[in-house]
N, C-alpha and C. Protein backbone atom coordinates (compact mmCIF):
# COMPACT_ATOMS: atom_id res chain seq x y z
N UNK A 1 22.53 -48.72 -42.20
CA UNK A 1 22.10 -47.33 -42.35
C UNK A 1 22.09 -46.97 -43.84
N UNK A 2 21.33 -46.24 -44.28
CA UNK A 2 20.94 -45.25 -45.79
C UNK A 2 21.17 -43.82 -45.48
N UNK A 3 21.90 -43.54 -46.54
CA UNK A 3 21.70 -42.52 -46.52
C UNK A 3 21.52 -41.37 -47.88
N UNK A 4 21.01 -40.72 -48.35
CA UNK A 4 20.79 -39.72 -49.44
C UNK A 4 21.33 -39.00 -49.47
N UNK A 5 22.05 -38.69 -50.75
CA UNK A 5 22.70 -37.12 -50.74
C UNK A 5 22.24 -37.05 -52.05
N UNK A 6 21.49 -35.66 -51.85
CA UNK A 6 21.09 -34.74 -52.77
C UNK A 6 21.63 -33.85 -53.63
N UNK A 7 22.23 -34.45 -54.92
CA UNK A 7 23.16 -33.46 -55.60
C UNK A 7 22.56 -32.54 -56.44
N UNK A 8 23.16 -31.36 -56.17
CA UNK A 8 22.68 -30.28 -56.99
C UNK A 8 23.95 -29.66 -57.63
N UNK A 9 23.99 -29.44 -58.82
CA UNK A 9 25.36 -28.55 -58.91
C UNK A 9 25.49 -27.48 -58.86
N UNK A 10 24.80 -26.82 -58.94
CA UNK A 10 24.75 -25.14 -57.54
C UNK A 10 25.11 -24.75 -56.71
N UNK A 11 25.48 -26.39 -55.82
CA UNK A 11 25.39 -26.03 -54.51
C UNK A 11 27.14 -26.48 -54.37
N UNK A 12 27.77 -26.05 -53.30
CA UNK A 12 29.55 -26.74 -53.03
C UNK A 12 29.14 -28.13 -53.30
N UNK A 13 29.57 -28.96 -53.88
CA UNK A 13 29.27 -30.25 -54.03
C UNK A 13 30.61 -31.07 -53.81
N UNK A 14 32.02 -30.24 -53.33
CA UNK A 14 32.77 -30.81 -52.80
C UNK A 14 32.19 -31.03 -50.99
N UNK A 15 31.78 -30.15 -50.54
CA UNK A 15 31.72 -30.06 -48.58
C UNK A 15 30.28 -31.29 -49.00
N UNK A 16 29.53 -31.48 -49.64
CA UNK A 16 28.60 -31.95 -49.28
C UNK A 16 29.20 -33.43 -49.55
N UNK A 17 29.91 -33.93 -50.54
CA UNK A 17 30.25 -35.13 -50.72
C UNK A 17 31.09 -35.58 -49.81
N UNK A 18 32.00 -34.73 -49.26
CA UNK A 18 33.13 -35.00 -48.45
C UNK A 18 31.94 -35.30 -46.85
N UNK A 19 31.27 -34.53 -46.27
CA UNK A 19 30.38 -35.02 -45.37
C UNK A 19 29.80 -36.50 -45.57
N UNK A 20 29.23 -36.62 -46.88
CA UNK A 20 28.41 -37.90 -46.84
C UNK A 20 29.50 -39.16 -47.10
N UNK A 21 30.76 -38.58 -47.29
CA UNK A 21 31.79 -39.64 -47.13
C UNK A 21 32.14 -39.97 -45.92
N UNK A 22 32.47 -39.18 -45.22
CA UNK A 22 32.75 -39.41 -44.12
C UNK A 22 31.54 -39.89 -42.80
N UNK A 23 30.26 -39.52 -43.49
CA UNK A 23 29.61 -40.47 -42.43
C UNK A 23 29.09 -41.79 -43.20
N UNK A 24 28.97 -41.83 -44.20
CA UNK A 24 29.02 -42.88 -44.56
C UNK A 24 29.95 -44.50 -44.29
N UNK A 25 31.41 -44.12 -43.99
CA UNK A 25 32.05 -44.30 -43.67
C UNK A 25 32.25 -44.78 -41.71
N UNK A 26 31.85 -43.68 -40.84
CA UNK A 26 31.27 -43.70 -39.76
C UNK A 26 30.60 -45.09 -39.53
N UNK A 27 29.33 -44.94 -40.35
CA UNK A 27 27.80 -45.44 -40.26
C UNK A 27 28.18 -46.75 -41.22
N UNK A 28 29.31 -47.06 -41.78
CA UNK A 28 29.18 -48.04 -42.89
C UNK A 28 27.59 -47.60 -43.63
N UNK A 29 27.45 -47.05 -44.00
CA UNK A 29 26.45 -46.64 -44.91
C UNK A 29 26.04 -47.13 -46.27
N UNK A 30 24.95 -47.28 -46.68
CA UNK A 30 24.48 -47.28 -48.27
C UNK A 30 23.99 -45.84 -48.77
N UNK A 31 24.99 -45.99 -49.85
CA UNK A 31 24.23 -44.02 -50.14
C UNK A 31 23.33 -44.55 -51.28
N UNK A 32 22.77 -43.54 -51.49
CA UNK A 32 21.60 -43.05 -52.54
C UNK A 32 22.10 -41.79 -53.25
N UNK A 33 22.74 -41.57 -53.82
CA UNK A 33 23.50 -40.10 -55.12
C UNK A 33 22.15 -40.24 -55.79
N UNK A 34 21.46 -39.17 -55.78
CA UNK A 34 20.48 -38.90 -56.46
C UNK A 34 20.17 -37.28 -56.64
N UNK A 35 19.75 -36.81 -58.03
CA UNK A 35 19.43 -35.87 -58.86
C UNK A 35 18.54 -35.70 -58.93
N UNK A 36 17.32 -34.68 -58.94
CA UNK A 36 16.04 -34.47 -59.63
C UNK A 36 15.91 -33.57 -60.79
N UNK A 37 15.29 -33.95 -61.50
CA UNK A 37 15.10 -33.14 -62.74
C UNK A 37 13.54 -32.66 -63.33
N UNK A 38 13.32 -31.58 -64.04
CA UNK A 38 12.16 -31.23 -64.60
C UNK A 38 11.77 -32.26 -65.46
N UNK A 39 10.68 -32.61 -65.72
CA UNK A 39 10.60 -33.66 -67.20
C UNK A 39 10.46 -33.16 -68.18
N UNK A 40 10.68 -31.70 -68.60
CA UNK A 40 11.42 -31.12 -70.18
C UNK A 40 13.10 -31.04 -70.05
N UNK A 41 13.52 -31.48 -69.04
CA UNK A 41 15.09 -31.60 -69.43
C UNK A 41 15.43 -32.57 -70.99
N UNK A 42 16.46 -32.08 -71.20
CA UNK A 42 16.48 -32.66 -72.68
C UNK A 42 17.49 -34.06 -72.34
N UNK A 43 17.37 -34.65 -73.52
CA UNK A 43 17.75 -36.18 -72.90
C UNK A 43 19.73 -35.98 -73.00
N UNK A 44 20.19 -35.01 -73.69
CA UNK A 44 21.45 -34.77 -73.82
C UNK A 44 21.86 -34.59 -72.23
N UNK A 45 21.14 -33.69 -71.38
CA UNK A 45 21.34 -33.59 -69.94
C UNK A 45 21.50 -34.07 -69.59
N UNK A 46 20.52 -34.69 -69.49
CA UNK A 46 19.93 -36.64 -68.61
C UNK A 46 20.87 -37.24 -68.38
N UNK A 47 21.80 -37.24 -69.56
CA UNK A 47 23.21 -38.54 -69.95
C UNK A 47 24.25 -37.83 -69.54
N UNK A 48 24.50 -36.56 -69.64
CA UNK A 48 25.19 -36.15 -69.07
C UNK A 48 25.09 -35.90 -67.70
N UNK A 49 24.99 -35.81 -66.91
CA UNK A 49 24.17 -35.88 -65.59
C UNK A 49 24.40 -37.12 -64.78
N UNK A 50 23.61 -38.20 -65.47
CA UNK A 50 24.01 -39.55 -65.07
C UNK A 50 25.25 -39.99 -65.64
N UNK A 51 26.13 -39.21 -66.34
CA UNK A 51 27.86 -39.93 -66.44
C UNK A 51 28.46 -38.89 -65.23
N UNK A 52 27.97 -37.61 -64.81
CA UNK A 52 28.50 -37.05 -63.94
C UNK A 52 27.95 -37.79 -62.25
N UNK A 53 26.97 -37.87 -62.33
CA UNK A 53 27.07 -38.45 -61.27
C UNK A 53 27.57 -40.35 -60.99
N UNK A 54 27.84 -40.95 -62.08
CA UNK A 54 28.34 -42.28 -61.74
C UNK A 54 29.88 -42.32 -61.75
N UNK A 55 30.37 -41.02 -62.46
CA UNK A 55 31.68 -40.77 -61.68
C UNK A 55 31.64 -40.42 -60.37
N UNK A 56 31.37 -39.51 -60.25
CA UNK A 56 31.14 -39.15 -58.44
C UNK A 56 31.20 -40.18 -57.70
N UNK A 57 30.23 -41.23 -57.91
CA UNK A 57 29.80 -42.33 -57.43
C UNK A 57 31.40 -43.36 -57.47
N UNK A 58 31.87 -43.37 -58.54
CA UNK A 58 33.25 -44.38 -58.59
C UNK A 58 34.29 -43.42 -57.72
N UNK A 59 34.65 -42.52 -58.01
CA UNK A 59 35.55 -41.35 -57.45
C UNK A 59 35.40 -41.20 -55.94
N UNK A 60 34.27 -40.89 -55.02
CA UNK A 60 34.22 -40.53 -54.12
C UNK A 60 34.01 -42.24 -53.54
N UNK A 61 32.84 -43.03 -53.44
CA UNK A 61 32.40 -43.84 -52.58
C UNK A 61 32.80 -45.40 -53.30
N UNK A 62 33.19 -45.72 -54.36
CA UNK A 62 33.49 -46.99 -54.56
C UNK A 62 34.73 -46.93 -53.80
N UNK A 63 35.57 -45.80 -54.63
CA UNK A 63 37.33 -45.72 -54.56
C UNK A 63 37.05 -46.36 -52.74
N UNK A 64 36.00 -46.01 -51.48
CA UNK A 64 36.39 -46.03 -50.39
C UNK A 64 35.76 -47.04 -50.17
N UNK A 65 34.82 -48.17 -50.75
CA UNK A 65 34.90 -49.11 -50.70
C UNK A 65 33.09 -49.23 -50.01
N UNK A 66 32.43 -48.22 -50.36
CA UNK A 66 31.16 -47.98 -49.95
C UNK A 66 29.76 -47.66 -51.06
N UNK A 67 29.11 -49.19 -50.63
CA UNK A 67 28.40 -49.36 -51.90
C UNK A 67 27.41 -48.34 -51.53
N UNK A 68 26.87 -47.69 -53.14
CA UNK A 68 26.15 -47.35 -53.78
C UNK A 68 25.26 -46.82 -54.72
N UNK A 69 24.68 -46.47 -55.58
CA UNK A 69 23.96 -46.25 -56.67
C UNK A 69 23.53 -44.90 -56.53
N UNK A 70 22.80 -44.66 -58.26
CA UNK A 70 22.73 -43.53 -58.44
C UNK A 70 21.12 -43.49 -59.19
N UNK A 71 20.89 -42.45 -58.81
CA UNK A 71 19.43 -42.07 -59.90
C UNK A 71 18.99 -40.70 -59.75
N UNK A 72 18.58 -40.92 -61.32
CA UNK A 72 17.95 -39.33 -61.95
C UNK A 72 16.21 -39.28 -61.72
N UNK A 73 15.69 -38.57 -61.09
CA UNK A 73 14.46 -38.56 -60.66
C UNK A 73 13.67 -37.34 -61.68
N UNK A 74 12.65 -38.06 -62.33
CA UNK A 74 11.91 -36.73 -63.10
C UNK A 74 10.45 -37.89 -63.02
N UNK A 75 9.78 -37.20 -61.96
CA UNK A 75 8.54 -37.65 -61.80
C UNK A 75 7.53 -36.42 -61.66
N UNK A 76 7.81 -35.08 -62.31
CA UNK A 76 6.96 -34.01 -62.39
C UNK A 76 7.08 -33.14 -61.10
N UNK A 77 7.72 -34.00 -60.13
CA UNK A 77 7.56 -33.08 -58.64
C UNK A 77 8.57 -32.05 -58.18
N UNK A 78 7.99 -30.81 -57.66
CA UNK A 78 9.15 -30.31 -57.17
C UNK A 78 10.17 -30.95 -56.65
N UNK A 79 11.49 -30.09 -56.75
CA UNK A 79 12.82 -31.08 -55.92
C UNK A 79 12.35 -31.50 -54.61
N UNK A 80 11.93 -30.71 -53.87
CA UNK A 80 12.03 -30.92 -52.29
C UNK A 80 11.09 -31.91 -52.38
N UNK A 81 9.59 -32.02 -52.68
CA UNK A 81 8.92 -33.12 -52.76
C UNK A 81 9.48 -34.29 -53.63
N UNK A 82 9.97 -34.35 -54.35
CA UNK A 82 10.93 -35.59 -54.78
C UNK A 82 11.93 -35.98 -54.04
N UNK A 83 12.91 -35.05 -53.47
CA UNK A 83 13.70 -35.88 -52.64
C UNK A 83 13.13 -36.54 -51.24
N UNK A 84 12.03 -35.71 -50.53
CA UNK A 84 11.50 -36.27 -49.57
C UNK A 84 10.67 -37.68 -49.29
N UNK A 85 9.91 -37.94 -51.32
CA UNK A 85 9.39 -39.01 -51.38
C UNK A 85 10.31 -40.15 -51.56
N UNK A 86 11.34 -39.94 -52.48
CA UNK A 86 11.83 -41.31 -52.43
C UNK A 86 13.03 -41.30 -51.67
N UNK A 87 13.15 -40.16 -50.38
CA UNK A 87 13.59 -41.28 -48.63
C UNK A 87 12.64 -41.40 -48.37
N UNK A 88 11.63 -41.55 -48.41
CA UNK A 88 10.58 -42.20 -47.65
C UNK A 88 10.57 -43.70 -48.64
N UNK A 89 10.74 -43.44 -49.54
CA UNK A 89 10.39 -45.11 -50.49
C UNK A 89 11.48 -45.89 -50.01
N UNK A 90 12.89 -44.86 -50.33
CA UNK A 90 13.74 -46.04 -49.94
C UNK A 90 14.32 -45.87 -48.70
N UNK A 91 13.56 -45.88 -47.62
CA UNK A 91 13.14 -46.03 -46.30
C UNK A 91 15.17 -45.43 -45.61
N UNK A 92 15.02 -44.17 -45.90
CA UNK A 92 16.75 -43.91 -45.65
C UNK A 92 17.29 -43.30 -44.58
N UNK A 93 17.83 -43.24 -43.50
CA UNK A 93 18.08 -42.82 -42.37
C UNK A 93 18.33 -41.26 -42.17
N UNK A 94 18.80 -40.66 -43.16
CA UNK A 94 19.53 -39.39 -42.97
C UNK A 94 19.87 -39.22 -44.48
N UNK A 95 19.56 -37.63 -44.51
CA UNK A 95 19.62 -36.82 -45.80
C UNK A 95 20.47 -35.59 -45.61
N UNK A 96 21.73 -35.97 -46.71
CA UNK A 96 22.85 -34.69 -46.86
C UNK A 96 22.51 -33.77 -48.30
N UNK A 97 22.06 -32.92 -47.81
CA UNK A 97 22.12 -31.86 -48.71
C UNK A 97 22.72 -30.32 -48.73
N UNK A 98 23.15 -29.69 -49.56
CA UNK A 98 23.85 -28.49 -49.87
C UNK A 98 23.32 -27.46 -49.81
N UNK A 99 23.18 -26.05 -48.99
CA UNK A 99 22.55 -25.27 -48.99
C UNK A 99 23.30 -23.76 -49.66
N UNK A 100 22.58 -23.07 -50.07
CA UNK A 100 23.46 -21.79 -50.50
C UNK A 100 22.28 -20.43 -49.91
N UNK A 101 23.05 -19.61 -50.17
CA UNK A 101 22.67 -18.47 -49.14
C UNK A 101 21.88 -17.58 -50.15
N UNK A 102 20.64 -17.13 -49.56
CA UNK A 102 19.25 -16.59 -50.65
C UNK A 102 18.25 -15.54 -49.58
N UNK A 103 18.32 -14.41 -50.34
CA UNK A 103 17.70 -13.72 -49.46
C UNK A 103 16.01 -13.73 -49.22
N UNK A 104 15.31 -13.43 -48.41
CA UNK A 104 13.97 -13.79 -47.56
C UNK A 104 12.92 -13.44 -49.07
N UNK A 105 13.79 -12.97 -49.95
CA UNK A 105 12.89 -12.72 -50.95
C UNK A 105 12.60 -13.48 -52.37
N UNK A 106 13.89 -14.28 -52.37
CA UNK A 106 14.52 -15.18 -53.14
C UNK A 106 13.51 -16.21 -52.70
N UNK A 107 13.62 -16.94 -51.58
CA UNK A 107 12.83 -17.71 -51.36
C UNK A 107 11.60 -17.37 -50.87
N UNK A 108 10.77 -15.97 -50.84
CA UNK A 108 9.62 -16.14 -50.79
C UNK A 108 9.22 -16.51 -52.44
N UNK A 109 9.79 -15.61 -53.34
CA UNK A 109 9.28 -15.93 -54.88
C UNK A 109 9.54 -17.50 -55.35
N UNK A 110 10.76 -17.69 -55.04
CA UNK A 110 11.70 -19.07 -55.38
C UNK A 110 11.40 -20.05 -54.86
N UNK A 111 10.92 -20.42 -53.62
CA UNK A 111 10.47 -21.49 -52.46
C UNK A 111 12.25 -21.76 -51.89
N UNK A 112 12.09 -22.51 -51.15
CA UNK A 112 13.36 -23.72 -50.72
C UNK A 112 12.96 -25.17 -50.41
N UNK A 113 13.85 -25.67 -51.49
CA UNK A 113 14.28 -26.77 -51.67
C UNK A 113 14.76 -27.24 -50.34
N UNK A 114 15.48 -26.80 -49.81
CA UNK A 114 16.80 -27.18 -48.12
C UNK A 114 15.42 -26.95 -47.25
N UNK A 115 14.89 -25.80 -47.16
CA UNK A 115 13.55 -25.67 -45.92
C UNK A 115 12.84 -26.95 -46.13
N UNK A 116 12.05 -27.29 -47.21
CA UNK A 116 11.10 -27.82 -47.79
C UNK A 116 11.25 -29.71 -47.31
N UNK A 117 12.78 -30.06 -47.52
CA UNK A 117 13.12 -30.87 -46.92
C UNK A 117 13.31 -31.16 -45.79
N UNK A 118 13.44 -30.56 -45.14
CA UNK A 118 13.89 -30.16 -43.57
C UNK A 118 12.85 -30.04 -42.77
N UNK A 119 11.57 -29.75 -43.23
CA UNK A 119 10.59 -29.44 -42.39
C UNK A 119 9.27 -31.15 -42.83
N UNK A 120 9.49 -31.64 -43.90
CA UNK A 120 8.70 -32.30 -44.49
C UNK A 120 9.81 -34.06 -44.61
N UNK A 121 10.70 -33.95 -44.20
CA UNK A 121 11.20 -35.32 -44.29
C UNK A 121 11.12 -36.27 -42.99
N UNK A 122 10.77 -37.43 -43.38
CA UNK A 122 10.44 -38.47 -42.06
C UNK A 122 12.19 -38.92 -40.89
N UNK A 123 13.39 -38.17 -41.72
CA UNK A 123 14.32 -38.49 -40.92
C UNK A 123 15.08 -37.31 -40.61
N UNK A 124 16.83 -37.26 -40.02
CA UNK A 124 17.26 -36.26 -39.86
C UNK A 124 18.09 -35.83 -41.30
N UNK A 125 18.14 -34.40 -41.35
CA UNK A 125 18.12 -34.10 -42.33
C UNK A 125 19.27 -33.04 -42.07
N UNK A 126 20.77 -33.27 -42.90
CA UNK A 126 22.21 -32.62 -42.50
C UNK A 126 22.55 -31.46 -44.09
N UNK A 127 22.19 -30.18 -43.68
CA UNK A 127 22.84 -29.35 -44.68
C UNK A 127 23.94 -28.96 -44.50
N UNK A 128 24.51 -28.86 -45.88
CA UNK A 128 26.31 -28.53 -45.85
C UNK A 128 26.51 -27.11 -46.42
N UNK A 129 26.98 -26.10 -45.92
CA UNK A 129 27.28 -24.91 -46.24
C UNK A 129 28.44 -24.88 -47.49
């Protein structure tokens, strides 16, 4: 089994890691810790970003003995269309992502990222409050 978790730091990123640990774990799982980014993020981010998430990565899922990797995605696409394309590339069973609470107006101006995935991804798709 694969699985994706979609880190955002916006979102509780303790309930969402602690979920994808524990089914990971379940499922003996391969995760995918992956980020998307604008491609004017500045490269100071970038590195910071990818040292925050390859801790995560040692901290949460090595320490438990569950391989897997990390990547920063800046291919021009919105988040939701970036995270949806590459589970589809890297063909992944189930997607954990973090949702936060936005009113009907927020996301009419704003879109959603959590909808966007949820309605447009080829697998099941687990948000964490």
């Amino acid at each position: 089994m694969k699985i994706l978790v979609a880190y955002d730091k916006n979102t509780s990123t303790s309930k969402v890691l602690d979920k994808a640990l524990k089914r990971a774990k379940e499922s003996q799982a391969y995760v995918y810790l992956i980020r998307t980014c604008d491609p004017d993020t500045k490269e100071r981010e970038i590195q910071e970003l990818e040292h925050r998430l390859n801790e995560i990565r040692k901290e949460i899922f090595q320490k438990h003995g569950i391989e897997s990797e990390t990547h920063i995605l800046i291919r021009g696409l919105a988040p939701g269309e970036d995270i949806v394309q590459y589970a589809y590339e890297k063909e992944v069973d189930e997607i954990i992502m973090g949702i936060k609470k936005r009113s009907k107006v927020e996301k009419l101006v704003f879109g959603s990222t959590a909808q966007y995935v949820i309605l447009e991804a080829h697998c099941p798709v687990l948000t964490v409050k």
